[in-house]
C-alpha atoms as a PDB file:
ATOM      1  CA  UNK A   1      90.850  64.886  74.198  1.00  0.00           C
ATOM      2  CA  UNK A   2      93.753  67.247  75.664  1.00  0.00           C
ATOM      3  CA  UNK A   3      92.871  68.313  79.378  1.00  0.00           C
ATOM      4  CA  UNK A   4      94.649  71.677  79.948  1.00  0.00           C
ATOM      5  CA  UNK A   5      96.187  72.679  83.038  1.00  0.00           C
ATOM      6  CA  UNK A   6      96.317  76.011  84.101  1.00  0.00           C
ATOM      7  CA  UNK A   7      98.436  78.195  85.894  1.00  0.00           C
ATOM      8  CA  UNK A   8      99.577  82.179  86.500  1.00  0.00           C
ATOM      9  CA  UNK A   9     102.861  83.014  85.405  1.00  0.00           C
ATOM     10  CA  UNK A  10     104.532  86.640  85.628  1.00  0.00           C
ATOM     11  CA  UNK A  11     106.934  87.024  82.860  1.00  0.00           C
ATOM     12  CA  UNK A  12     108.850  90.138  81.247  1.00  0.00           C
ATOM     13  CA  UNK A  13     108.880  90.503  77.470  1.00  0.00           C
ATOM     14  CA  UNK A  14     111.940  91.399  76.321  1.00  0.00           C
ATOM     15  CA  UNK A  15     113.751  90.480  73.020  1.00  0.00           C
ATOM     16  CA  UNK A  16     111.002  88.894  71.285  1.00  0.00           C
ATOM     17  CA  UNK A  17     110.952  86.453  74.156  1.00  0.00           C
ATOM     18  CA  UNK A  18     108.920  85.654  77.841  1.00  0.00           C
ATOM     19  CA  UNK A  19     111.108  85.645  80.565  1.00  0.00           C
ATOM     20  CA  UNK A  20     109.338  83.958  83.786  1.00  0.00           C
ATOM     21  CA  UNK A  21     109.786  86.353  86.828  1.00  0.00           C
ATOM     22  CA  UNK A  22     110.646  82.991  89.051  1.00  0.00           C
ATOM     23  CA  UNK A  23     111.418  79.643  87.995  1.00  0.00           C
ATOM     24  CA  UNK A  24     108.661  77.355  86.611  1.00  0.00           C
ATOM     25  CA  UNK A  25     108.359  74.253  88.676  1.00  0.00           C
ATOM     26  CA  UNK A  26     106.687  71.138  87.161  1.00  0.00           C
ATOM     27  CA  UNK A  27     107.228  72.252  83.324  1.00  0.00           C
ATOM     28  CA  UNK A  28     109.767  70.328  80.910  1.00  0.00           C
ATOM     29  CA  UNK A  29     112.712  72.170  79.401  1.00  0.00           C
ATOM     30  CA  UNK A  30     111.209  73.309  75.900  1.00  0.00           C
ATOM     31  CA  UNK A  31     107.753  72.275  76.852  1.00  0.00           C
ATOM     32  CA  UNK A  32     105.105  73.739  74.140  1.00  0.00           C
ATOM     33  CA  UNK A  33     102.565  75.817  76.019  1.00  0.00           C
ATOM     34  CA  UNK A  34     100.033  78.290  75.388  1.00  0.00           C
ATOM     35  CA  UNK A  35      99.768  82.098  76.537  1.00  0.00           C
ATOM     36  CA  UNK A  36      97.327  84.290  77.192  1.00  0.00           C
ATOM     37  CA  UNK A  37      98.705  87.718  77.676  1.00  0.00           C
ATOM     38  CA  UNK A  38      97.212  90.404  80.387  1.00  0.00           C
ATOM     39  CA  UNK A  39      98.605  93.561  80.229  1.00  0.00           C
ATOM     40  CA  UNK A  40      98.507  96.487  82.640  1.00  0.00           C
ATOM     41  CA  UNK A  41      96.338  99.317  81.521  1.00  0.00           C
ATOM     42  CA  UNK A  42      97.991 102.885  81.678  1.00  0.00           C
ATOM     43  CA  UNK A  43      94.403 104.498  80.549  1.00  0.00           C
ATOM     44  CA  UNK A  44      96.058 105.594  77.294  1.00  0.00           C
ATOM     45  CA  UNK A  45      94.133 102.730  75.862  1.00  0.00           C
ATOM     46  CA  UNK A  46      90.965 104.666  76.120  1.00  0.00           C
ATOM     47  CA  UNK A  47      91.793 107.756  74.193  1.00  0.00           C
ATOM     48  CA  UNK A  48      90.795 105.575  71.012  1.00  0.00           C
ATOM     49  CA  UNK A  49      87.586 105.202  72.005  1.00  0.00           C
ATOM     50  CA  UNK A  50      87.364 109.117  71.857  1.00  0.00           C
ATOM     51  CA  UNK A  51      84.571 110.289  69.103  1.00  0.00           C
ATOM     52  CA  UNK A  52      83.519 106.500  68.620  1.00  0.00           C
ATOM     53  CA  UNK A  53      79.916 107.396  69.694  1.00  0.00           C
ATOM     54  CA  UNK A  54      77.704 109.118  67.782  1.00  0.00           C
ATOM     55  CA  UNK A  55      76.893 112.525  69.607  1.00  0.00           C
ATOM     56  CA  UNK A  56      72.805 111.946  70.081  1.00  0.00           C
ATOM     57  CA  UNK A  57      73.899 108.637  71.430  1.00  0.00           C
ATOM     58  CA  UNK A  58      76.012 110.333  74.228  1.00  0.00           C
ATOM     59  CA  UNK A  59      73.489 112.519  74.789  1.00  0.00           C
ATOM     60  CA  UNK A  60      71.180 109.837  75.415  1.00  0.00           C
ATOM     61  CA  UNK A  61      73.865 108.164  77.970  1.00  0.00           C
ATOM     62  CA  UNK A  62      74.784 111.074  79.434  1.00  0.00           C
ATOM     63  CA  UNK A  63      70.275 111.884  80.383  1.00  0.00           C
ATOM     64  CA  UNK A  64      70.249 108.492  81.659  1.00  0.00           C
ATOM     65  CA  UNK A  65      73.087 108.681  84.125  1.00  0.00           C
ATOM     66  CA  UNK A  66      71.854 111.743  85.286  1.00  0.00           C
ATOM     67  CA  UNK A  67      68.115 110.569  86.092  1.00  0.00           C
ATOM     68  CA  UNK A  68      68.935 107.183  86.864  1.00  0.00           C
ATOM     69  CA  UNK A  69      72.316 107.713  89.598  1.00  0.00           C
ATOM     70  CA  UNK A  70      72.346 109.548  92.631  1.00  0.00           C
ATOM     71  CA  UNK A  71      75.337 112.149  92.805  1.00  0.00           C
ATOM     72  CA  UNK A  72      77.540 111.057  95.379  1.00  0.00           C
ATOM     73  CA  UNK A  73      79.617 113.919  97.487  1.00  0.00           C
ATOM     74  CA  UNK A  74      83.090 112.870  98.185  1.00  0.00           C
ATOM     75  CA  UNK A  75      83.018 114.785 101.493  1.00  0.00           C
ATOM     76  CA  UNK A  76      80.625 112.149 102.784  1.00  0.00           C
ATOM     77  CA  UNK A  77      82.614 109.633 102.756  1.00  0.00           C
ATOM     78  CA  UNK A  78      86.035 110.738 104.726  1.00  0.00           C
END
């Protein structure tokens, strides 16, 4: 059984390759490792979700969030 150890680093990708933001303490030259990427969202990402729901089911959404939510005025909370 492999225990994994975790740990956040900030990198730049650049040429194909991660480039650590600050140096990795603790972590043998050419150590094998595994990634798991985050990347900032501009909100670009979103514009593929545009037309993925069917209209009636938008509809539907739309009725609920209307009877469910209360409508919040943005001058109440300066």
């Amino acid at each position: 059984m492999v225990t994994l150890m975790t740990r956040k680093i900030d990198a730049i990708f650049e040429n194909g390759v991660f480039r650590p933001l600050e140096p990795v303490q603790g972590l043998e030259e050419r150590a094998q490792v595994r990634l798991s990427v985050e990347m900032p969202s501009n909100g670009q990402d979103l514009s593929k979700c545009i037309g993925s729901l069917p209209d009636a089911d938008a509809a539907d959404m739309l009725r609920i969030i209307e009877s469910e939510f209360e409508r919040v005025d943005l001058r109440d909370w300066s």
